[in-house]
C-alpha atoms as a PDB file:
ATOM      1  CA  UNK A   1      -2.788  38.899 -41.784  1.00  0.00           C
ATOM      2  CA  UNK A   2      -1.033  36.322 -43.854  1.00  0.00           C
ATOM      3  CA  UNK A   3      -2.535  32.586 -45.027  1.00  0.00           C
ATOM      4  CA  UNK A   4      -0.932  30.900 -42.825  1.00  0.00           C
ATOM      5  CA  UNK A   5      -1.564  32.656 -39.633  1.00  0.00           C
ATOM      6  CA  UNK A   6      -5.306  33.003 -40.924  1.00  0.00           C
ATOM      7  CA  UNK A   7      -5.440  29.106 -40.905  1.00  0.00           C
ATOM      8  CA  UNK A   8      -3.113  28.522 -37.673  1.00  0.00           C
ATOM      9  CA  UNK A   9      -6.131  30.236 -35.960  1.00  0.00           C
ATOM     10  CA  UNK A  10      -8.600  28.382 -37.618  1.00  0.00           C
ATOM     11  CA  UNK A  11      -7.090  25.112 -36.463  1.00  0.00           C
ATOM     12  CA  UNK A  12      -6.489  26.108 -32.807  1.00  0.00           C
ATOM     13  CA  UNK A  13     -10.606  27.844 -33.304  1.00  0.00           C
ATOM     14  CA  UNK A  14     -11.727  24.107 -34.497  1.00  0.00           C
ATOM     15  CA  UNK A  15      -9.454  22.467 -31.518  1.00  0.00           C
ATOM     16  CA  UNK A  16     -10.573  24.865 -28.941  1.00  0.00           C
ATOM     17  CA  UNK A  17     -14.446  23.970 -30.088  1.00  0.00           C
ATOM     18  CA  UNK A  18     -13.588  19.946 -29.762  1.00  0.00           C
ATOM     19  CA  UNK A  19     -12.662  20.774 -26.348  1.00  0.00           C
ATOM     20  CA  UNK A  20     -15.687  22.849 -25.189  1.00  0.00           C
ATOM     21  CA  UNK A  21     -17.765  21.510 -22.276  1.00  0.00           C
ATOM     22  CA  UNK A  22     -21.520  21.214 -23.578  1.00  0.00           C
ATOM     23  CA  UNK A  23     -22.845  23.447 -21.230  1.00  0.00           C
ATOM     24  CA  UNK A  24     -24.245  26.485 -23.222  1.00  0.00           C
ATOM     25  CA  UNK A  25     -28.184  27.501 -23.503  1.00  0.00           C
ATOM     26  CA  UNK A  26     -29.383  24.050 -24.590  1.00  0.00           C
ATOM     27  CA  UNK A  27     -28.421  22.446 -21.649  1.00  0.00           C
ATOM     28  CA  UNK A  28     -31.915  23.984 -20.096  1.00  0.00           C
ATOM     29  CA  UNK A  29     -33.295  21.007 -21.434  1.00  0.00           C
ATOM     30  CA  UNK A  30     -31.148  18.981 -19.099  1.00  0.00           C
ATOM     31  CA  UNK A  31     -32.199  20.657 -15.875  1.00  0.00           C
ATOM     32  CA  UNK A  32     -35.724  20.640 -16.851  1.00  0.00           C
ATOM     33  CA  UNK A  33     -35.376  16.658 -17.179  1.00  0.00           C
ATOM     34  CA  UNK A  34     -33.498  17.000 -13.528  1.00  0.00           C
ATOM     35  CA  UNK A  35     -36.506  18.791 -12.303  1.00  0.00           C
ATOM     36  CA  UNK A  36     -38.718  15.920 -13.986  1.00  0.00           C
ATOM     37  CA  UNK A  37     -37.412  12.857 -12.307  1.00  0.00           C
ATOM     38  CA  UNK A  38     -36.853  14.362  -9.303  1.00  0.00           C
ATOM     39  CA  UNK A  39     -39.810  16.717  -7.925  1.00  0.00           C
ATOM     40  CA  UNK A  40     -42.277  15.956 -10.701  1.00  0.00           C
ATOM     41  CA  UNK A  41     -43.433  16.323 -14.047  1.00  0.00           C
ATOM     42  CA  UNK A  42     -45.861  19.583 -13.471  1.00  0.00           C
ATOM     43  CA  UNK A  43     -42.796  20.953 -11.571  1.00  0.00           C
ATOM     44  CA  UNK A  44     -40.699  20.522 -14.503  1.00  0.00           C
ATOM     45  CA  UNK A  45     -43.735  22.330 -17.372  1.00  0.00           C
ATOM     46  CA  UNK A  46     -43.202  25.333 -14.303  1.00  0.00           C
ATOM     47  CA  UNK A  47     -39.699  25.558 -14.395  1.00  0.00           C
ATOM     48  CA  UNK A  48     -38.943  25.250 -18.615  1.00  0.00           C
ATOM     49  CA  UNK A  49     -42.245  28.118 -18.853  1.00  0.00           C
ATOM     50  CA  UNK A  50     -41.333  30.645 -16.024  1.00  0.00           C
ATOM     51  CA  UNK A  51     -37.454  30.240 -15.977  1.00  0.00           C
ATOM     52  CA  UNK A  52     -34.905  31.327 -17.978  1.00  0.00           C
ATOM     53  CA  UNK A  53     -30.918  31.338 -17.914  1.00  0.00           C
ATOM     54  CA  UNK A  54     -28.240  32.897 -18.669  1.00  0.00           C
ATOM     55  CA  UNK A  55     -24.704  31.224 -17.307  1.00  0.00           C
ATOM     56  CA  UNK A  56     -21.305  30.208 -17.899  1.00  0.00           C
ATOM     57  CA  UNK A  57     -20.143  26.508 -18.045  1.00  0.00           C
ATOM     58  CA  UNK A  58     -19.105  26.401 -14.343  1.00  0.00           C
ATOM     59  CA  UNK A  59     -22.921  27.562 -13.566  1.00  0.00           C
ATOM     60  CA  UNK A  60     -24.552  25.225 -15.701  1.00  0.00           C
ATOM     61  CA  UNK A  61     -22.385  22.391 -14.084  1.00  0.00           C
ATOM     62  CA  UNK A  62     -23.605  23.430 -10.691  1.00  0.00           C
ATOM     63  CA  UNK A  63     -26.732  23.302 -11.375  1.00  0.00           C
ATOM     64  CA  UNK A  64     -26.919  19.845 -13.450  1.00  0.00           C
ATOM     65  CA  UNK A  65     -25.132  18.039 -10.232  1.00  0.00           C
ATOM     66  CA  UNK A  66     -28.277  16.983  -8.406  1.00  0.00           C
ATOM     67  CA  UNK A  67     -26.154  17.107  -4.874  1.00  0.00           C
ATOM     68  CA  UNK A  68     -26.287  20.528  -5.101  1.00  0.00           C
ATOM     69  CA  UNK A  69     -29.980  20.855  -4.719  1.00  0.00           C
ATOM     70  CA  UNK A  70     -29.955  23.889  -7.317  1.00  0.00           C
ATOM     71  CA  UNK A  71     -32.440  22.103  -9.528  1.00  0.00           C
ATOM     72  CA  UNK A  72     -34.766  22.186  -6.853  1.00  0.00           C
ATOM     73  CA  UNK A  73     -34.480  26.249  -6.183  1.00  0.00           C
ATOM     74  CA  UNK A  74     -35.617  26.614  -9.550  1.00  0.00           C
ATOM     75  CA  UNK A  75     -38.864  24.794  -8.852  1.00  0.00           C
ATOM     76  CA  UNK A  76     -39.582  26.774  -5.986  1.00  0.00           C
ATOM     77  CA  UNK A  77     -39.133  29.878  -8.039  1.00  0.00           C
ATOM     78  CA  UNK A  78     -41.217  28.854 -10.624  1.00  0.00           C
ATOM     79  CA  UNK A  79     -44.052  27.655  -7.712  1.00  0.00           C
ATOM     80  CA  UNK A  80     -43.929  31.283  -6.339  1.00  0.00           C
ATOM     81  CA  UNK A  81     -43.921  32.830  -9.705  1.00  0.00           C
ATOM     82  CA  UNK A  82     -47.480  30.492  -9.783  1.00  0.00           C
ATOM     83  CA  UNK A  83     -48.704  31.894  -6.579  1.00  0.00           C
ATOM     84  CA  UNK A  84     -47.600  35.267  -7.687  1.00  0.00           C
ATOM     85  CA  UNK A  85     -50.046  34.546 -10.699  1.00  0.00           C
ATOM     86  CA  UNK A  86     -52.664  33.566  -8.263  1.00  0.00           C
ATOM     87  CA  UNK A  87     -52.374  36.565  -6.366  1.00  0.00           C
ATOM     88  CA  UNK A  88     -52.427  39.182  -9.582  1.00  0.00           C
ATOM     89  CA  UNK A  89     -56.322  37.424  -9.837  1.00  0.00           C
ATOM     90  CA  UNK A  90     -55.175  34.447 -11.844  1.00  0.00           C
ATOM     91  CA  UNK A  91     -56.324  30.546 -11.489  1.00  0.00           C
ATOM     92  CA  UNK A  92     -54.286  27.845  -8.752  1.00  0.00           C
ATOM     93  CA  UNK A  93     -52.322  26.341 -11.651  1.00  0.00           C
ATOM     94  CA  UNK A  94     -51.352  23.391  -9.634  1.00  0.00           C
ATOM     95  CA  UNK A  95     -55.285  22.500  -9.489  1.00  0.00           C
ATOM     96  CA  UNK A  96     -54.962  21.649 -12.858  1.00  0.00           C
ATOM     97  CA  UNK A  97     -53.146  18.448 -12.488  1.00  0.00           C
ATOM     98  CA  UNK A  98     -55.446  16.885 -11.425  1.00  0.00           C
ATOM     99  CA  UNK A  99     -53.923  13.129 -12.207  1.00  0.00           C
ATOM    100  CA  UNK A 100     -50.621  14.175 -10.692  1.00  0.00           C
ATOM    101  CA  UNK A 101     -48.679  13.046 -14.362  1.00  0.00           C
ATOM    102  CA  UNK A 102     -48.627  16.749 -15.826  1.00  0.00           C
ATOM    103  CA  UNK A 103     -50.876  15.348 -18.654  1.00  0.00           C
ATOM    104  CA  UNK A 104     -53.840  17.480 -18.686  1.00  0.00           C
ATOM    105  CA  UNK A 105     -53.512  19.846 -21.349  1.00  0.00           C
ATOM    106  CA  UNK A 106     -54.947  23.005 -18.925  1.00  0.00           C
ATOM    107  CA  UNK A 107     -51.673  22.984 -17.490  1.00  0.00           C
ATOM    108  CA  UNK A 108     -49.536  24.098 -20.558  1.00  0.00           C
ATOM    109  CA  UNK A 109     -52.458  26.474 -21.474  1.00  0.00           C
ATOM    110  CA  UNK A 110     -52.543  28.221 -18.340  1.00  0.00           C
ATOM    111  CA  UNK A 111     -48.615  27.982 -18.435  1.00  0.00           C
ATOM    112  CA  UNK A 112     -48.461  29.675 -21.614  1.00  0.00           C
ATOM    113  CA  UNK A 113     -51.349  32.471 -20.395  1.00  0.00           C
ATOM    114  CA  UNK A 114     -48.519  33.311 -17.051  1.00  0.00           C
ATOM    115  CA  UNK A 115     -45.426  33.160 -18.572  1.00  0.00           C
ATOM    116  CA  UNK A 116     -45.680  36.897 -20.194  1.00  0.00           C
ATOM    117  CA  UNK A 117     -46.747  37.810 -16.953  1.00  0.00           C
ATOM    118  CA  UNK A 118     -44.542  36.151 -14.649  1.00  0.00           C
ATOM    119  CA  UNK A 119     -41.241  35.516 -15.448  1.00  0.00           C
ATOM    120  CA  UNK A 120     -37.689  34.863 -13.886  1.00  0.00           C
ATOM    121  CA  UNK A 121     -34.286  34.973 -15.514  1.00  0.00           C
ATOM    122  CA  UNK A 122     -30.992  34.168 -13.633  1.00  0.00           C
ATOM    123  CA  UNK A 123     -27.758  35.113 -15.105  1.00  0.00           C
ATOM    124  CA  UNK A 124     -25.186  33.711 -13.576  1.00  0.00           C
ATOM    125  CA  UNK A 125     -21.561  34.583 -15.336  1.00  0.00           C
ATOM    126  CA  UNK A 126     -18.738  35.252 -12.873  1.00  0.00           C
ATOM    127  CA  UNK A 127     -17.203  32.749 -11.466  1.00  0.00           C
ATOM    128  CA  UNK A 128     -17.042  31.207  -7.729  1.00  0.00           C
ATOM    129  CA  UNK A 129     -14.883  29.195  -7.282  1.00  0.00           C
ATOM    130  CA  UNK A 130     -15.193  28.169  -3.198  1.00  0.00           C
ATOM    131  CA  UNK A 131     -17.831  25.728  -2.726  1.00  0.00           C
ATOM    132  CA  UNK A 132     -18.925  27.719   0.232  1.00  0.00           C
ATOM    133  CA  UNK A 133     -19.650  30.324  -1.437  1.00  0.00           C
ATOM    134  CA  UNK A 134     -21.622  28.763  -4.375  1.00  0.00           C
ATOM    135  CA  UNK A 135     -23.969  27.586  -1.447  1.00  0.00           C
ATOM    136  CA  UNK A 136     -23.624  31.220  -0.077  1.00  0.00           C
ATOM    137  CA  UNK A 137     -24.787  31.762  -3.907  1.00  0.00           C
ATOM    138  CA  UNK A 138     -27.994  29.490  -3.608  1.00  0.00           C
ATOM    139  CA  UNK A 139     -29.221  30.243  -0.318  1.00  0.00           C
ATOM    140  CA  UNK A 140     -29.396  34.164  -1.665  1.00  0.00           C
ATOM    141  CA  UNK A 141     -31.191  33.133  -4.433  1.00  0.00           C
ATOM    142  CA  UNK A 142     -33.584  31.001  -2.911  1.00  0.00           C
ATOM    143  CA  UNK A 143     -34.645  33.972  -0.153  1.00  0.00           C
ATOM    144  CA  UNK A 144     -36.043  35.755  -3.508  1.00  0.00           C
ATOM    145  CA  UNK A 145     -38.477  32.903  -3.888  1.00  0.00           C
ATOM    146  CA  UNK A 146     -40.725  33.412  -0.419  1.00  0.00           C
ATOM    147  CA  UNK A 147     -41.585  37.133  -1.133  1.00  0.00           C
ATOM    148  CA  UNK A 148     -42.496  36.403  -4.771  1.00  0.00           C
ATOM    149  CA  UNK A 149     -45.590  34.829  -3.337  1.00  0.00           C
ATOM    150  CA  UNK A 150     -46.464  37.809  -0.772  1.00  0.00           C
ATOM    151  CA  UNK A 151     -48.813  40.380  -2.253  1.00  0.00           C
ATOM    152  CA  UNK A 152     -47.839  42.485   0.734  1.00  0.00           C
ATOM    153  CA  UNK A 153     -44.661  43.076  -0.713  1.00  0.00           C
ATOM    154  CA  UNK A 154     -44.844  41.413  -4.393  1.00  0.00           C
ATOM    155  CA  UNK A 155     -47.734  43.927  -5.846  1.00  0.00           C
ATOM    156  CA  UNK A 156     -46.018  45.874  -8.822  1.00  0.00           C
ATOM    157  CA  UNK A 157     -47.795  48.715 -10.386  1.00  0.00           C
ATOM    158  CA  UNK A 158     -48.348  47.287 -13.893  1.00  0.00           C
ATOM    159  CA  UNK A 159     -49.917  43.955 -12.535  1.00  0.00           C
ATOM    160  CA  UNK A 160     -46.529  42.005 -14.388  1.00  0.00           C
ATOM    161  CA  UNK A 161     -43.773  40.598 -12.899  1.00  0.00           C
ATOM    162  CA  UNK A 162     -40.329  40.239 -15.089  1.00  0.00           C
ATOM    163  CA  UNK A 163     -37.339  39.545 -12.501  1.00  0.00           C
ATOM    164  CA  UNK A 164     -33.680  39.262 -13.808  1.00  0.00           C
ATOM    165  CA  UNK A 165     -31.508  38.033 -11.163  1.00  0.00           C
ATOM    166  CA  UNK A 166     -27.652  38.713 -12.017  1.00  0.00           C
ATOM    167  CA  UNK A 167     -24.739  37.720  -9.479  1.00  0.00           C
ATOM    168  CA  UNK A 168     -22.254  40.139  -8.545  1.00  0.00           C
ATOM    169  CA  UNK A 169     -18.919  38.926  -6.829  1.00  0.00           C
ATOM    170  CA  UNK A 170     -17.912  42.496  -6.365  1.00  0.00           C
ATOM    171  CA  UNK A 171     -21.419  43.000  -4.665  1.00  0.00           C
ATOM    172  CA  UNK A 172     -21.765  43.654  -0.390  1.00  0.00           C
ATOM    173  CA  UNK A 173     -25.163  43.307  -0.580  1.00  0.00           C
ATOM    174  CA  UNK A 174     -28.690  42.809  -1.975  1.00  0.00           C
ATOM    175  CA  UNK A 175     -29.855  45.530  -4.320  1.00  0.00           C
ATOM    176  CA  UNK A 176     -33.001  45.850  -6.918  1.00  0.00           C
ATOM    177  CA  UNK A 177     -33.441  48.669  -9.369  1.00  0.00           C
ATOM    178  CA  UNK A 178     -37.299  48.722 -10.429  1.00  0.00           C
ATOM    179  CA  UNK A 179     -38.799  49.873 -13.959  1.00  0.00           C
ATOM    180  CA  UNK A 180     -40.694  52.924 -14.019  1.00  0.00           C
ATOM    181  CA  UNK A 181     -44.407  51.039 -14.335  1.00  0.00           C
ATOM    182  CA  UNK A 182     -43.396  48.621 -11.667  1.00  0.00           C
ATOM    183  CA  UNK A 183     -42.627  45.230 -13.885  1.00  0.00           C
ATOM    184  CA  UNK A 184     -39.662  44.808 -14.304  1.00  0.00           C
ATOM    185  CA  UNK A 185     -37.325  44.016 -11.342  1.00  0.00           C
ATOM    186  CA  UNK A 186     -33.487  43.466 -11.479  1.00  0.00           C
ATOM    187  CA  UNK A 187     -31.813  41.846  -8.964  1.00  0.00           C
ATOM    188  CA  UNK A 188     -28.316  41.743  -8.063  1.00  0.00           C
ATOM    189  CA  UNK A 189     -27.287  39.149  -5.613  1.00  0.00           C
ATOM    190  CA  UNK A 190     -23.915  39.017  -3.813  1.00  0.00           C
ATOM    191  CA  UNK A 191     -21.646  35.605  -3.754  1.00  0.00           C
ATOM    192  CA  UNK A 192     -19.739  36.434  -0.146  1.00  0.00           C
ATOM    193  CA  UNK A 193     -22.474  38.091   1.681  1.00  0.00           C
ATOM    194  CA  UNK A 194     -25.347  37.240   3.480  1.00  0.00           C
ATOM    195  CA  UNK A 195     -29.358  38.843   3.845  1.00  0.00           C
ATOM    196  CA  UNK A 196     -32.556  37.962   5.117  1.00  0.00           C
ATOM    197  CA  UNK A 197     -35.993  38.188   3.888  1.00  0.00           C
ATOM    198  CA  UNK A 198     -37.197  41.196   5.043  1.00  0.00           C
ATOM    199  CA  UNK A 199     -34.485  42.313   2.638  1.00  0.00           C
ATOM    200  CA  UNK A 200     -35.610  40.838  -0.041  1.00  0.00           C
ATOM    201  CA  UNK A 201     -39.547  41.910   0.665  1.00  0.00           C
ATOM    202  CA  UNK A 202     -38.165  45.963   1.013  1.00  0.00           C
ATOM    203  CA  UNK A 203     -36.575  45.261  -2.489  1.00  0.00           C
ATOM    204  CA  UNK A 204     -39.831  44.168  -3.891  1.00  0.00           C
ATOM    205  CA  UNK A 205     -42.030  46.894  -2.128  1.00  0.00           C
ATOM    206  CA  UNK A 206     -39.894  49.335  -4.405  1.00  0.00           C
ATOM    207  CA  UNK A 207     -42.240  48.442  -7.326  1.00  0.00           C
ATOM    208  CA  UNK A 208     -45.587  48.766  -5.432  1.00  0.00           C
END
């Protein structure tokens, strides 16, 4: 490849990077702050410690526009992932904040002790482009968050719970494939299809 076309690419590399929405891994930060002035500040330590992401521009987008409520699915994750703790023989987390602000430092402590225990990552990459169906998207995703919290269902075999929820448009329907000692779960959720919870709580019972 000659000079010039080497630095013809570097230009239209440096003018596609101007151009770039801002949306990438750092704009967790974002969200959490979403979470913050919106449901609360201990809501907000949950969500940065217990959640994790993985998503395309589009995603991210979704999910910083507060009208979409998506901010607030990833709070109830992170509560369930919480009561999930609780239920593995852990302490009520939420007891700890005790002045409602998120200041006592027991809160990040016992954060910190979860988080290699319980965890959630949701990797969203495909896109969807029907507004419909990114609701479709979010009420699938939410249905996970019930069931976390149900030792009935939610007991897995090596005491730890790692979930990695991917989306799937080419998915028809719920599926979870399970780790061999029970901990790690991976979820693929469909964008045009609908399920229940019982669904869900069969998925889960796989690592029990």
């Amino acid at each position: 490849m000659n000079k010039l076309v080497m630095s013809s690419l570097a230009a239209l590399i440096g003018i596609a990077s101007t151009f770039a929405p801002a949306f990438a891994d750092d704009s967790k930060p974002e969200l959490i702050q979403l979470i913050r002035q919106n449901d609360g500040v201990f809501e907000s330590m949950a969500s940065d410690k217990l959640v994790s992401f993985n998503m395309s521009p589009e995603w991210w987008q979704y999910f910083l526009n507060k009208d979409t409520n998506a901010y607030h699915n990833v709070r109830c994750l992170a509560d369930s992932l919480m009561v999930f703790g609780q239920n593995m023989g852990g302490e009520d987390i939420s007891q700890l904040d005790t002045t409602h602000d998120g200041t006592s430092p027991l809160i990040g402590d016992a954060l910190n002790k979860l988080a290699p225990n319980a965890h959630l990552t949701i990797v969203f990459l495909e896109p969807v482009k029907d507004d419909k169906f990114r609701k479709q998207v979010m009420e699938n995703l939410s249905l996970l968050g019930a069931p976390i919290g149900e030792k009935f269902c939610c007991n897995p075999r090596g005491k730890k719970l790692h979930i990695t929820v991917t989306l799937d448009t080419k998915a028809r329907a719920l599926s979870c494939a399970v780790s061999k000692d029970g901990n790690e779960y991976h979820f693929v959720i469909p964008a045009y299809t609908s399920y229940g919870t019982t669904t869900v709580e069969e998925q889960f019972k796989k690592g029990t």
